[in-house]
Protein backbone atom coordinates (compact mmCIF):
# COMPACT_ATOMS: atom_id res chain seq x y z
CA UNK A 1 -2.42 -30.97 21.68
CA UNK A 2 -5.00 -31.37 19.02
CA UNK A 3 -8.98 -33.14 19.45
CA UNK A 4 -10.70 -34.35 16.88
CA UNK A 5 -14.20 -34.15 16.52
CA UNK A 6 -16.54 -36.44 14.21
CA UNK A 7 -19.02 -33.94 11.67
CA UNK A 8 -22.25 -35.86 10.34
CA UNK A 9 -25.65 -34.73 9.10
CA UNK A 10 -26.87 -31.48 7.68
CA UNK A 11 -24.69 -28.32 7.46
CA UNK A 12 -26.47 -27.07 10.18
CA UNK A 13 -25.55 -30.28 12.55
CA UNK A 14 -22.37 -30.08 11.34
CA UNK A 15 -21.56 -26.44 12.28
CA UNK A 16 -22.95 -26.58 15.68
CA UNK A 17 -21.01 -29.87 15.91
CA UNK A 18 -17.97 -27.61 15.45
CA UNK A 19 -18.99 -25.40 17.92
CA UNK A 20 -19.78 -27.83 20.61
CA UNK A 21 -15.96 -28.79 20.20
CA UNK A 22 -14.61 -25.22 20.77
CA UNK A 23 -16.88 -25.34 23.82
CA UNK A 24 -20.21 -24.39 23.17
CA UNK A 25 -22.86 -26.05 24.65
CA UNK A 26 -26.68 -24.91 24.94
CA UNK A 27 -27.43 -22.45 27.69
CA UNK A 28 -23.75 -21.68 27.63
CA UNK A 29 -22.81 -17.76 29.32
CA UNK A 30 -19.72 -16.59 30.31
CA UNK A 31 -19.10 -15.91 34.36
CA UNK A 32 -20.12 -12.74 35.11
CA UNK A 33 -16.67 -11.71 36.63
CA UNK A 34 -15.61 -12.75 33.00
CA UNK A 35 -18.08 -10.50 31.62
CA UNK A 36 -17.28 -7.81 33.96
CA UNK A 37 -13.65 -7.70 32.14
CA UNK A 38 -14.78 -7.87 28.74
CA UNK A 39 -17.04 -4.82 29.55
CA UNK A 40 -14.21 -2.81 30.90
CA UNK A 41 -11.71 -3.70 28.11
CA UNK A 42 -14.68 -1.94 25.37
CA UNK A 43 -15.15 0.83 28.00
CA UNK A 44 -11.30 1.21 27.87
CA UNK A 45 -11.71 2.54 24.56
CA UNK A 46 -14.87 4.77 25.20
CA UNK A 47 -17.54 2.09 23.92
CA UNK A 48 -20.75 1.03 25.31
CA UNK A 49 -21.54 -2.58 24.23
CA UNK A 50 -25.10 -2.67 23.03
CA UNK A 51 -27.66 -5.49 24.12
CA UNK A 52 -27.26 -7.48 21.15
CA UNK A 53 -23.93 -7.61 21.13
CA UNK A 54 -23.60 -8.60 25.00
CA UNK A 55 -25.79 -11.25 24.13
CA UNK A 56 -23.84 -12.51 21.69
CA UNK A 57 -20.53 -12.59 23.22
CA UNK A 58 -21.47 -13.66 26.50
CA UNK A 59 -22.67 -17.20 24.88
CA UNK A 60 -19.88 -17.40 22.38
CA UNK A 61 -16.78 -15.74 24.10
CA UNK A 62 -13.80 -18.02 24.78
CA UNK A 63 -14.29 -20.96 22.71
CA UNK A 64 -11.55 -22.08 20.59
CA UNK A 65 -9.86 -19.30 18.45
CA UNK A 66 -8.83 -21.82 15.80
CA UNK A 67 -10.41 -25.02 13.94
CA UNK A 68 -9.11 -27.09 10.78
CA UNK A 69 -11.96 -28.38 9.00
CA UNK A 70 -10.50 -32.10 7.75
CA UNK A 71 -7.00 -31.32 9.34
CA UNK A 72 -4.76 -32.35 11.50
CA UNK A 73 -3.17 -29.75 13.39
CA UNK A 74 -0.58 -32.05 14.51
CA UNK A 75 0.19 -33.02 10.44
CA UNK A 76 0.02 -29.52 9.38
CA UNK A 77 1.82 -27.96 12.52
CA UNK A 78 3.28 -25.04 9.87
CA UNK A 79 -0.28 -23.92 8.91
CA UNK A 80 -2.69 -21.70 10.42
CA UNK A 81 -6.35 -23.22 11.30
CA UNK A 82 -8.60 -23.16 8.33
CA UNK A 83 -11.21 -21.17 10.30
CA UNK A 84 -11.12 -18.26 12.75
CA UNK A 85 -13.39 -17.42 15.79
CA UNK A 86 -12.36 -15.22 17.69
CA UNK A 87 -14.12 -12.81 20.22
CA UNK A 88 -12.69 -10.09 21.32
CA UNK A 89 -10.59 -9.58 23.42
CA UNK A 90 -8.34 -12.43 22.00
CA UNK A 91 -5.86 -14.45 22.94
CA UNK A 92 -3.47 -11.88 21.18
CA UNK A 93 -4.94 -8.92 22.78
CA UNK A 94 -5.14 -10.53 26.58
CA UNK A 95 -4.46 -7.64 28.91
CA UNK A 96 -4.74 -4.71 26.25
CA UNK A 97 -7.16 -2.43 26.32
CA UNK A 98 -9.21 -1.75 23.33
CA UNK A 99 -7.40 0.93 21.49
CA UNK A 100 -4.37 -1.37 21.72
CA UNK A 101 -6.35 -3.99 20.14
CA UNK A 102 -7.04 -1.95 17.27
CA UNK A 103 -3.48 -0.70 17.01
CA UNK A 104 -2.71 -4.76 16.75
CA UNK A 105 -4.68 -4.35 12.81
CA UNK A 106 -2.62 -3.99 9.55
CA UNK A 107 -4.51 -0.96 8.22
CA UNK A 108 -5.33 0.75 11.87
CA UNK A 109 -6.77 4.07 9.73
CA UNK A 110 -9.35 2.24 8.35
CA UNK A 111 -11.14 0.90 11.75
CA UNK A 112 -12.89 3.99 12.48
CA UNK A 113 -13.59 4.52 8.60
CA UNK A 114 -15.18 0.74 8.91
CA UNK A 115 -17.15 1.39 11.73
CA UNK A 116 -18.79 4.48 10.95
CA UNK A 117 -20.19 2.49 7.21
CA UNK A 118 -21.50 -0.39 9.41
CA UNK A 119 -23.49 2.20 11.29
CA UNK A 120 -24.92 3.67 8.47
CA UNK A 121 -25.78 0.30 7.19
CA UNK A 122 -27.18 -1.14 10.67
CA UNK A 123 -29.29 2.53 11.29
CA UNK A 124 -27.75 2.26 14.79
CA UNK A 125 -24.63 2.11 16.70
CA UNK A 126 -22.31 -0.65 16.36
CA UNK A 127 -19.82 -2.38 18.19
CA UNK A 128 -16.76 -4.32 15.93
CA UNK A 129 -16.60 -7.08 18.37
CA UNK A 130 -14.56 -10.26 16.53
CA UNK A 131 -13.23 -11.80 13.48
CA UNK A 132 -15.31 -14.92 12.28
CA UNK A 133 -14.44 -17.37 9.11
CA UNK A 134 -13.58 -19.95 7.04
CA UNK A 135 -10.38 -18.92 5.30
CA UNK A 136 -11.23 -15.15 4.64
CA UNK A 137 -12.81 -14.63 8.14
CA UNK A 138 -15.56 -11.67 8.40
CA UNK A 139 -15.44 -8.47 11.11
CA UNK A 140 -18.75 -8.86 13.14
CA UNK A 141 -20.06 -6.00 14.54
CA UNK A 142 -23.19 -5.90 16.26
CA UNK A 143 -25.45 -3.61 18.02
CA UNK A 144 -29.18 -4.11 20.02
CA UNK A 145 -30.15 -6.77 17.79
CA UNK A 146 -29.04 -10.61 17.20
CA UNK A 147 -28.19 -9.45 13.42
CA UNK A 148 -24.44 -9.28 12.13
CA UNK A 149 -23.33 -6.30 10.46
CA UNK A 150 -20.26 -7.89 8.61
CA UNK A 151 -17.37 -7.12 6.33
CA UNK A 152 -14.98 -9.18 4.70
CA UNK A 153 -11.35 -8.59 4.02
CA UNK A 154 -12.08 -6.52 1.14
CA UNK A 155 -14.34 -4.59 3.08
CA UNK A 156 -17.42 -5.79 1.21
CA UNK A 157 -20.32 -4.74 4.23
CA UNK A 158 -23.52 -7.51 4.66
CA UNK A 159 -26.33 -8.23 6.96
CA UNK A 160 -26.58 -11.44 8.09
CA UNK A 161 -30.00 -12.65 10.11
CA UNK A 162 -27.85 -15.44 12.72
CA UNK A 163 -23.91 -17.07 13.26
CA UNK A 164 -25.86 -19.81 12.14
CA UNK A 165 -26.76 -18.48 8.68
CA UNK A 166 -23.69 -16.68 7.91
CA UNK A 167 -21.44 -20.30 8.61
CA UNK A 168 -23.24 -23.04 7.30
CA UNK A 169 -22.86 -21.20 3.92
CA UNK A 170 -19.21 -23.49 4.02
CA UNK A 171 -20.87 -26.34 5.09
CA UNK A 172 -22.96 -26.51 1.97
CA UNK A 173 -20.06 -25.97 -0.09
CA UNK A 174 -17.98 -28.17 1.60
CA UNK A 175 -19.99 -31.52 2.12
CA UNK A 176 -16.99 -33.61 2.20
CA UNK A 177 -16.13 -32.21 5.60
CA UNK A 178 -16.22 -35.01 8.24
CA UNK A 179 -13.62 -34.14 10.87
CA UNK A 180 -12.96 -30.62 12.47
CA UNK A 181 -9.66 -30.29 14.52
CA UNK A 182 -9.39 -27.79 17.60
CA UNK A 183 -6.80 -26.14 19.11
CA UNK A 184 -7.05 -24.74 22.55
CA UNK A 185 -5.58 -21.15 21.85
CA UNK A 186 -4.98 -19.97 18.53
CA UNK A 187 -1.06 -20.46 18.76
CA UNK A 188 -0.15 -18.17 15.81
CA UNK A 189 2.64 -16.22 17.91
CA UNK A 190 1.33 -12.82 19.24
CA UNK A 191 2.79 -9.53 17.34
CA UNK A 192 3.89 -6.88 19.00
CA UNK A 193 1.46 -3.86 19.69
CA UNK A 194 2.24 -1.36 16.63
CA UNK A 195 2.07 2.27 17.66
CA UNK A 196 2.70 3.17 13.74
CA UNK A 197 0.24 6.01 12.83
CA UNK A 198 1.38 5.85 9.15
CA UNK A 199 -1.06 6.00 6.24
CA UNK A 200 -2.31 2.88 4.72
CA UNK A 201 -0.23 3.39 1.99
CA UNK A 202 2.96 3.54 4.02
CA UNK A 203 1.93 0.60 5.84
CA UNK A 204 1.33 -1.83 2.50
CA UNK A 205 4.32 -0.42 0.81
CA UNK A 206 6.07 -1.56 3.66
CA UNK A 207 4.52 -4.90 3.36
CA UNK A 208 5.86 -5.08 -0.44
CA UNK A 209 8.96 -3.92 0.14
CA UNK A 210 9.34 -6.70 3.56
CA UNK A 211 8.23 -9.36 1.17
CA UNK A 212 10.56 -8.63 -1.57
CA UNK A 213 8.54 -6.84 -4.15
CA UNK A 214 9.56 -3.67 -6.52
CA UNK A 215 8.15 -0.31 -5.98
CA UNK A 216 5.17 -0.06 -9.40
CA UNK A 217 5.32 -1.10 -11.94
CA UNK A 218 4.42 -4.52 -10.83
CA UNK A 219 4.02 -7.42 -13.10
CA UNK A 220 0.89 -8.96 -11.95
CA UNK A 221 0.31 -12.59 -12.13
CA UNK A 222 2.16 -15.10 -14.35
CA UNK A 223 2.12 -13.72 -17.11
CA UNK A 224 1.80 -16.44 -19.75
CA UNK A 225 -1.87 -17.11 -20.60
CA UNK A 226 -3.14 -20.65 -20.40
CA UNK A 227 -4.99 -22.40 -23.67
CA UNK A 228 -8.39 -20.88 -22.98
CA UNK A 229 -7.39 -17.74 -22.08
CA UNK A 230 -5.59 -17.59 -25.21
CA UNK A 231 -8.65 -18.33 -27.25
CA UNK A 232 -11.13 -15.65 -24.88
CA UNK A 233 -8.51 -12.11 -24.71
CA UNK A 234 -6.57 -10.83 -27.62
CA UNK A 235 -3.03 -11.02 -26.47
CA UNK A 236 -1.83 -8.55 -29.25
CA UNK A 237 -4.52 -6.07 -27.68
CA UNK A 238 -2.86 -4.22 -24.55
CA UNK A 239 -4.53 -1.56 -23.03
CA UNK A 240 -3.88 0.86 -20.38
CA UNK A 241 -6.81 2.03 -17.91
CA UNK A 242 -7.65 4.15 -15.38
CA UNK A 243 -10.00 1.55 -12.94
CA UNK A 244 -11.47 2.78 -9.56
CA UNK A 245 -11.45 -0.28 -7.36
CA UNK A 246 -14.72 -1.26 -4.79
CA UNK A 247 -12.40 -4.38 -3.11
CA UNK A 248 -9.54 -6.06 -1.91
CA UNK A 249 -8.90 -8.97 -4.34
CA UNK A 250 -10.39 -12.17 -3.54
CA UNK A 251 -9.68 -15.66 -4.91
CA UNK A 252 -11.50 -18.31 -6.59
CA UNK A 253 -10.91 -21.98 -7.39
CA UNK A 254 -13.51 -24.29 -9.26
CA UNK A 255 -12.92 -27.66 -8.76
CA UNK A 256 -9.51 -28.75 -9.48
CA UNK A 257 -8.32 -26.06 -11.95
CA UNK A 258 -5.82 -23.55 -11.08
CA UNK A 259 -7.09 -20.56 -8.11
CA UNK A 260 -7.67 -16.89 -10.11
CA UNK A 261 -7.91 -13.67 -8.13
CA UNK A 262 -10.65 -11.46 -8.67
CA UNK A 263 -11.14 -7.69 -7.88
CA UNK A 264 -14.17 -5.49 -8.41
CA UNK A 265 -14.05 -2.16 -10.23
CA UNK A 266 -16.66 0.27 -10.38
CA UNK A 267 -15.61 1.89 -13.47
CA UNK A 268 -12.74 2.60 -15.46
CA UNK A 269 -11.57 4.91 -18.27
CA UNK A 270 -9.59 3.19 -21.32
CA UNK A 271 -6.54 5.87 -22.39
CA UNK A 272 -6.06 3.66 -25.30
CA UNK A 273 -9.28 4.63 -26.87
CA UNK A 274 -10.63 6.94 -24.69
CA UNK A 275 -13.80 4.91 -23.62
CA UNK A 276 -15.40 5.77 -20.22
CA UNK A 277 -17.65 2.99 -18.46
CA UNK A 278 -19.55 2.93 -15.09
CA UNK A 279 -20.60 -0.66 -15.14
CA UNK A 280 -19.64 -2.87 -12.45
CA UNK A 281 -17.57 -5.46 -13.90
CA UNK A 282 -13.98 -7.51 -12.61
CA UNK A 283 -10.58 -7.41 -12.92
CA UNK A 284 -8.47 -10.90 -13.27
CA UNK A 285 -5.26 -12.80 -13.16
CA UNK A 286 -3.80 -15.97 -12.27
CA UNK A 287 -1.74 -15.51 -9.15
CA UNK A 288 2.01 -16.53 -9.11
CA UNK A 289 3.45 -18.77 -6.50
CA UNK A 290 5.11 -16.17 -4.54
CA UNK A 291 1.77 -14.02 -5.17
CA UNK A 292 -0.13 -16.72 -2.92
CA UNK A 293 2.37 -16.70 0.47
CA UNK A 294 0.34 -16.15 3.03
CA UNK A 295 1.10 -14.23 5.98
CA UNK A 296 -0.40 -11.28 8.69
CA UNK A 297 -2.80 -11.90 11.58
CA UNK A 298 -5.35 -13.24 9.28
CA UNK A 299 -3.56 -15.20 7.04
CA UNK A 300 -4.42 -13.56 3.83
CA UNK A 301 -2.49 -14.29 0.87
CA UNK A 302 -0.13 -11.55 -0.24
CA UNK A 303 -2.50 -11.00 -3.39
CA UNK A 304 -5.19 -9.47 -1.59
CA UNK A 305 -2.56 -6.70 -0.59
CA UNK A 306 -1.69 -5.56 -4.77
CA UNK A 307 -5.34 -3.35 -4.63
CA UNK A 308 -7.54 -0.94 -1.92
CA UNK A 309 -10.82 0.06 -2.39
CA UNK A 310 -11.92 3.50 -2.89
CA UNK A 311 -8.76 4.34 -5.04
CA UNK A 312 -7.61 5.01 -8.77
CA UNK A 313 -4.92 2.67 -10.45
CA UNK A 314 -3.63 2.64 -13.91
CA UNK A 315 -3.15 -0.44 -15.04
CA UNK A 316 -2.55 -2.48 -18.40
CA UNK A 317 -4.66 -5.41 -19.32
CA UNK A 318 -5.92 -7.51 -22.12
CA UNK A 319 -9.77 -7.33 -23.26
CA UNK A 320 -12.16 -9.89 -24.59
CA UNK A 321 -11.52 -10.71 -28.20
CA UNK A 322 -15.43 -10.92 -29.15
CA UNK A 323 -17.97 -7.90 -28.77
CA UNK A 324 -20.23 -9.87 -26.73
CA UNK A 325 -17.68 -10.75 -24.27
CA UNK A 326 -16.21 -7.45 -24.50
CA UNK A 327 -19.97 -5.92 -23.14
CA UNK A 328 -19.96 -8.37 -20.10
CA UNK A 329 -16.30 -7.10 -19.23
CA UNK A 330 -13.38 -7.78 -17.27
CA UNK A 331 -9.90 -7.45 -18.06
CA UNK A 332 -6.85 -9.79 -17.57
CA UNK A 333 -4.68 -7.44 -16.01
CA UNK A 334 -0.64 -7.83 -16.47
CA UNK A 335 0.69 -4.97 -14.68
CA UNK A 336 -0.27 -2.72 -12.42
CA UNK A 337 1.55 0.99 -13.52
CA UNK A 338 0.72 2.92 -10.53
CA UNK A 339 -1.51 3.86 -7.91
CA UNK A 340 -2.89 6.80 -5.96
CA UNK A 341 -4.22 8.00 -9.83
CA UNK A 342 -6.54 11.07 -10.17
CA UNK A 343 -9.06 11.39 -12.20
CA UNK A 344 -12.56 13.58 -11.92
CA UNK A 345 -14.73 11.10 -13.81
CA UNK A 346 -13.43 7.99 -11.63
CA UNK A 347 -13.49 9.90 -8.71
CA UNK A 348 -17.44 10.72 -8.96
CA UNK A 349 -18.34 7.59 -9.54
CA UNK A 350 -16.05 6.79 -5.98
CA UNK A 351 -18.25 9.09 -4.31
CA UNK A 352 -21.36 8.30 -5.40
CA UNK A 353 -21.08 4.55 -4.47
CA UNK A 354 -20.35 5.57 -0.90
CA UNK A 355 -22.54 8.35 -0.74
CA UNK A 356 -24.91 7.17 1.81
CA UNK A 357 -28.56 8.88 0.41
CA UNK A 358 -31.08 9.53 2.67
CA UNK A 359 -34.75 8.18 1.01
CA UNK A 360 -37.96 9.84 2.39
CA UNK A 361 -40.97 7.61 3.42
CA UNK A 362 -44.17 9.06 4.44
CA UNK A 363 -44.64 6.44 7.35
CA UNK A 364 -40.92 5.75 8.21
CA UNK A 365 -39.05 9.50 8.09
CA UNK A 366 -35.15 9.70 6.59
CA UNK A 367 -33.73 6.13 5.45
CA UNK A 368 -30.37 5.60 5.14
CA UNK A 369 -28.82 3.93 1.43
CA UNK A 370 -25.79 2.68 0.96
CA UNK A 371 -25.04 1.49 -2.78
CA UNK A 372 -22.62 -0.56 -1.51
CA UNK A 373 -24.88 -2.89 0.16
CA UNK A 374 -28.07 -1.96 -1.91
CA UNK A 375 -29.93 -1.98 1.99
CA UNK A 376 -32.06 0.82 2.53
CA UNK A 377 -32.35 1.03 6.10
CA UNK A 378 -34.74 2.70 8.95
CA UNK A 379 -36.83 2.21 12.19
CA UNK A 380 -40.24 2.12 12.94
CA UNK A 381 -42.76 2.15 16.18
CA UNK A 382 -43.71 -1.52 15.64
CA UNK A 383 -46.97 -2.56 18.32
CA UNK A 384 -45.21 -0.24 20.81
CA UNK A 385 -42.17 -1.47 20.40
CA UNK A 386 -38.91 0.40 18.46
CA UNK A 387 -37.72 -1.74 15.42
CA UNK A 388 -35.40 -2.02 12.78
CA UNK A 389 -36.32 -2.13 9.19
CA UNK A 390 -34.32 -3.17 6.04
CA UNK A 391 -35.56 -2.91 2.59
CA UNK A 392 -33.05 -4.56 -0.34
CA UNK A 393 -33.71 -2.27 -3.01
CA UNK A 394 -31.67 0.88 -5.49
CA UNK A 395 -33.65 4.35 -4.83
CA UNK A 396 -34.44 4.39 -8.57
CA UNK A 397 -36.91 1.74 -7.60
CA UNK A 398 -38.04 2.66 -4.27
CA UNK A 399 -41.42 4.29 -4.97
CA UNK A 400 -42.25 0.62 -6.48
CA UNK A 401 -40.44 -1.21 -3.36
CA UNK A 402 -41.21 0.97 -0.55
CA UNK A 403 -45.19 0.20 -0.44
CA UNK A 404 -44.70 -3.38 0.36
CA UNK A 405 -42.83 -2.18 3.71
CA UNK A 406 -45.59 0.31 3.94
CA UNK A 407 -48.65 -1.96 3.94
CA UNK A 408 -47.03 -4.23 6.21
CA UNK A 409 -46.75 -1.31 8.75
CA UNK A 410 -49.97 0.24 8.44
CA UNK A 411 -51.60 -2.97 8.90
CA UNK A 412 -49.03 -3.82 11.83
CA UNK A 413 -51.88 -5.10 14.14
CA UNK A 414 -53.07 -8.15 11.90
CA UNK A 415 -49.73 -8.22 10.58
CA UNK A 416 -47.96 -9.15 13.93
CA UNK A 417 -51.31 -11.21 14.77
CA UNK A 418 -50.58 -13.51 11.56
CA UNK A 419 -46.59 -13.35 12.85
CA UNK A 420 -47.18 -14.70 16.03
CA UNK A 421 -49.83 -17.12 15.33
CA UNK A 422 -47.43 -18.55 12.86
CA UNK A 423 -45.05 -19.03 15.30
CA UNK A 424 -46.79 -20.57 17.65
CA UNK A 425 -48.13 -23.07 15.06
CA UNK A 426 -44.60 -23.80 13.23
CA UNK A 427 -42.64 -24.09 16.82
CA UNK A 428 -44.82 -24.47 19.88
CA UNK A 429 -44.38 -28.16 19.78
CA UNK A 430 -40.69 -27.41 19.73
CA UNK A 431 -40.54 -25.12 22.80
CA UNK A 432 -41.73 -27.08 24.86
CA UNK A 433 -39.28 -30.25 24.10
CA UNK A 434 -36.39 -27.17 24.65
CA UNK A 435 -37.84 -25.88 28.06
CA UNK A 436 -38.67 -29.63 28.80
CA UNK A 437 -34.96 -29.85 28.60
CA UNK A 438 -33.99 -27.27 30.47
CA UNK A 439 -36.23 -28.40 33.50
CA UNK A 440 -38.70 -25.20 32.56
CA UNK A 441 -42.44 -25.08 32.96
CA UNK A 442 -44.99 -26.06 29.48
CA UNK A 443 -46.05 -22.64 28.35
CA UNK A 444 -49.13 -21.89 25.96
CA UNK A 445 -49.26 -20.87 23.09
CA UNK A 446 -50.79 -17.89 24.05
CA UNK A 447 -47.84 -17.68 26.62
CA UNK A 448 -45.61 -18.08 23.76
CA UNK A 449 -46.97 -15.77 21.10
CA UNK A 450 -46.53 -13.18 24.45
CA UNK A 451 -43.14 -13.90 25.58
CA UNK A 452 -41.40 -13.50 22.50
CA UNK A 453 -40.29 -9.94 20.96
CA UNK A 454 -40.00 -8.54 17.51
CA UNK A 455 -36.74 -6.87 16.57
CA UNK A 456 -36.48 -6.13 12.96
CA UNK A 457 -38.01 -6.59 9.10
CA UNK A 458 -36.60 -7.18 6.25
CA UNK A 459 -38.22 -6.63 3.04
CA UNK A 460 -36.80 -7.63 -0.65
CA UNK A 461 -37.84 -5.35 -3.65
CA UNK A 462 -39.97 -8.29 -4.58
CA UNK A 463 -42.38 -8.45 -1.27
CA UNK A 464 -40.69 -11.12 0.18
CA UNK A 465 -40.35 -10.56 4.27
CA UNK A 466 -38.16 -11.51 6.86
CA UNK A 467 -39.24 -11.07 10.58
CA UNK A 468 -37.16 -11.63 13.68
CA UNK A 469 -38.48 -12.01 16.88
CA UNK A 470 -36.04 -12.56 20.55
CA UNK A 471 -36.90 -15.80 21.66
CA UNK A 472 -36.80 -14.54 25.66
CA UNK A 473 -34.19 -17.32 26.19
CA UNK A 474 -37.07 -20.32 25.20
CA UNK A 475 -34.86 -21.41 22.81
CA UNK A 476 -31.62 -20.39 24.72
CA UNK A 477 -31.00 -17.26 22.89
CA UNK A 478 -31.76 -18.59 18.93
CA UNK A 479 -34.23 -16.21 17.52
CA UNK A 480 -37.25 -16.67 16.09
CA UNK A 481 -37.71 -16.26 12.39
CA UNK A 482 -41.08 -15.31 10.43
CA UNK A 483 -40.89 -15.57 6.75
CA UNK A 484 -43.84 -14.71 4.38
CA UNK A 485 -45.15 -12.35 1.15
CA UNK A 486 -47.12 -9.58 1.68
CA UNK A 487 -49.16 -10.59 -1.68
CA UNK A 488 -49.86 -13.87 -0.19
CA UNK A 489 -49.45 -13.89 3.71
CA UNK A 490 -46.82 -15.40 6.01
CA UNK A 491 -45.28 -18.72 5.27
CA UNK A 492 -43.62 -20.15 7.88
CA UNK A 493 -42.01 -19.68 11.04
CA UNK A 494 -38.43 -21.17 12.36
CA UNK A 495 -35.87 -21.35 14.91
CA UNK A 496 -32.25 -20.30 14.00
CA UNK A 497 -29.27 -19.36 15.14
């Protein structure tokens, strides 16, 4: 049976009006039998859940798994739900134990893989604890803070400061959104548990061969060009490459023209002419009917299957005609020759934009950088108190970057000072109205600036700084946000999440 709910306002009303219909509600926590079980089913498969990720899934666990944003499930009974939420353990993995829920995932070798680069990128354990999205829903993990370490289908890795921040994103691209539909349980039939230890290429060759596809080479796309990309690549200029893919493909529709797939390379070597390039640049084609079925626990189309990250394909494709264009790069691929390619030159530059490098700081010890994610990251003793530290920047520019984290930290006492005073002058007014409503005693602001703890910083090459504080429940588990400059001071402070 489907409900639907009414979605008005701002994209933040509207997402937390979306919420309220899968069941949220403010102040909202699981039972503790309830999160007794969930406990034992991570246990099950020898994992601790960390604070911030109890936190998290003991106000969001159980609402509904599936939502259509200006659907109606009962119209579109064949389709999926436009948007995933689901908290592990799922209505698919009811009763299994953890290991069995990661045995339930298409590419099963690549959980551990995934987990291990979203600890490097967080600086501390993490726990992989849902799947969360419009469309192409993200892997959360989590660890002792209220940040999300995500990835997305094509294993792209993020931070993201709240649920809040990470979702509305679709709200502000979607403002014609006015309805969301619910259903209950996510009723996409369960699979049965695979106990199929085959390699990831076994497992998508399998997929190609179950959906009808020929073994390489595979004609990619349709393969006549339209009008204007006629008059951008030179269609009597085929060339074959070597490209070392960073993604699963991803699609991309503006307004009403026709969707093209996109997948990022991170260089490539032409054996027409012999031209090696390390600039980041994308591969592109327009995606045939049978190219966009959709299918698998997550719905992806069967597009996003035709490339991996981390490995070597040759490939033939079309080029710019112009020099200019051919400088800001991308090909219009036609066929894809084979995979699993070897090459030395392709295969450094692989490495090297994995390699997680380890950037010394005089005040903060090792950091941890990941290319990928251009996030050095660290921890500091913060007022007492152990923190987390983030600073968006490459290492060629750190010894510019890495002062601005610096003279926040060892000026930490007026620094915090400035935080919390900020806070309390941005959001006093609005703590009180929330414990008000939750039949709570007025607190000061000195009370305030007290109660609330600081968790992390983030710090952009430019001296722009985030700083997140744990509201200690005032604002039923939202955190507290501090933005500001370290040229100029702090700006403001807000409640999110």
């Amino acid at each position: 049976m489907e409900i639907q709910y009414p979605l008005t306002g701002r994209p933040e009303e509207k997402l937390t009006a979306c919420l309220k219909a899968a069941g949220w509600y403010e102040g909202r926590e699981v039972s503790p039998e309830k999160m007794k079980q969930i406990t034992e089913f991570y246990a099950s498969g020898g994992i601790t859940l960390p604070e911030g990720a109890k936190n998290f899934i003991r106000e969001f666990h159980g609402l509904a798994e599936g939502w259509y944003l200006n659907l109606s499930a009962e119209k579109y009974s064949w389709r999926p739900p436009d948007a995933m939420f689901k908290i592990f353990p799922d209505s698919e993995a009811e009763g299994l134990d953890y290991a069995a829920r990661l045995d339930r995932e298409e590419q099963p070798l690549c959980v551990q893989e995934n987990l291990e680069e979203m600890c490097d990128l967080a600086g501390e354990p993490v726990v992989w604890i849902g799947i969360i999205g419009y469309q192409y829903p993200l892997k959360i993990y989590m660890g002792s803070t209220r940040k999300l370490f995500v990835m997305t289908a094509w294993n792209d890795a993020d931070v993201v400061g709240s649920l809040s921040e990470m979702m509305t994103r679709e709200f502000v691209h979607h403002p014609e959104w006015s309805f969301v539909t619910v259903r209950r349980v996510y009723d996409e039939p369960a699979r049965p548990i695979s106990r199929d230890k085959s390699s990831v290429k076994d497992l998508v060759q399998k997929k190609k061969e179950e959906a009808g596809y020929m073994d390489y080479p595979y004609k990619v796309g349709v393969q006549v060009l339209s009008e204007s990309d006629q008059n951008y690549y030179d269609e009597n200029n085929m060339h074959e490459f070597l490209v070392a893919v960073k993604e699963h493909p991803w699609g991309i529709k503006f307004g009403q023209g026709p969707l093209s797939v996109n997948v990022g390379i991170i260089g490539y070597v032409d054996l027409t002419d012999g031209r090696k390039d390390d600039t980041k640049r994308l591969m592109v084609w327009d995606p045939s009917p049978e190219e966009q079925v959709r299918g698998g626990p997550n719905n992806f189309p069967f597009y996003g299957s035709l490339f991996e990250e981390k490995k070597i394909y040759r490939i033939r494709g079309l080029l710019p005609k112009t020099p200019e264009n051919k400088a800001k790069g991308g090909f219009k691929i036609r066929e894809i020759v084979s995979a699993d390619e070897h090459d030395e030159y392709l295969e450094k530059l692989i490495e090297d934009f994995y390699k997680i490098r380890i950037v010394e700081s005089e005040y903060f010890g090792e950091m941890r950088y990941s290319e990928k994610s251009h996030t050095i990251s660290g921890s500091c003793n913060w007022m007492g108190t152990k923190i987390s530290i983030y600073l968006e920047s490459k290492p060629e520019y750190v010894q510019e970057c890495l002062p601005y984290l610096e003279w926040l930290y060892v000026d930490q006492k007026r620094w915090d000072k400035m935080f919390r005073d900020k806070v309390v002058d941005d959001l006093l007014y609005n703590a009180n109205d929330w414990l008000e409503n939750a039949d709570e005693p007025e607190i000061t602001g000195e009370e305030f600036a007290e109660r609330i703890k600081i968790e992390c910083i983030e710090m952009g090459d430019d001296g722009f700084f985030t700083a997140w504080f744990d509201d200690d429940d005032i604002f039923a588990g939202h955190s507290v946000v501090v933005y500001g400059d370290v040229n100029t001071g702090v700006d403001q402070a807000r409640m999110e999440g």
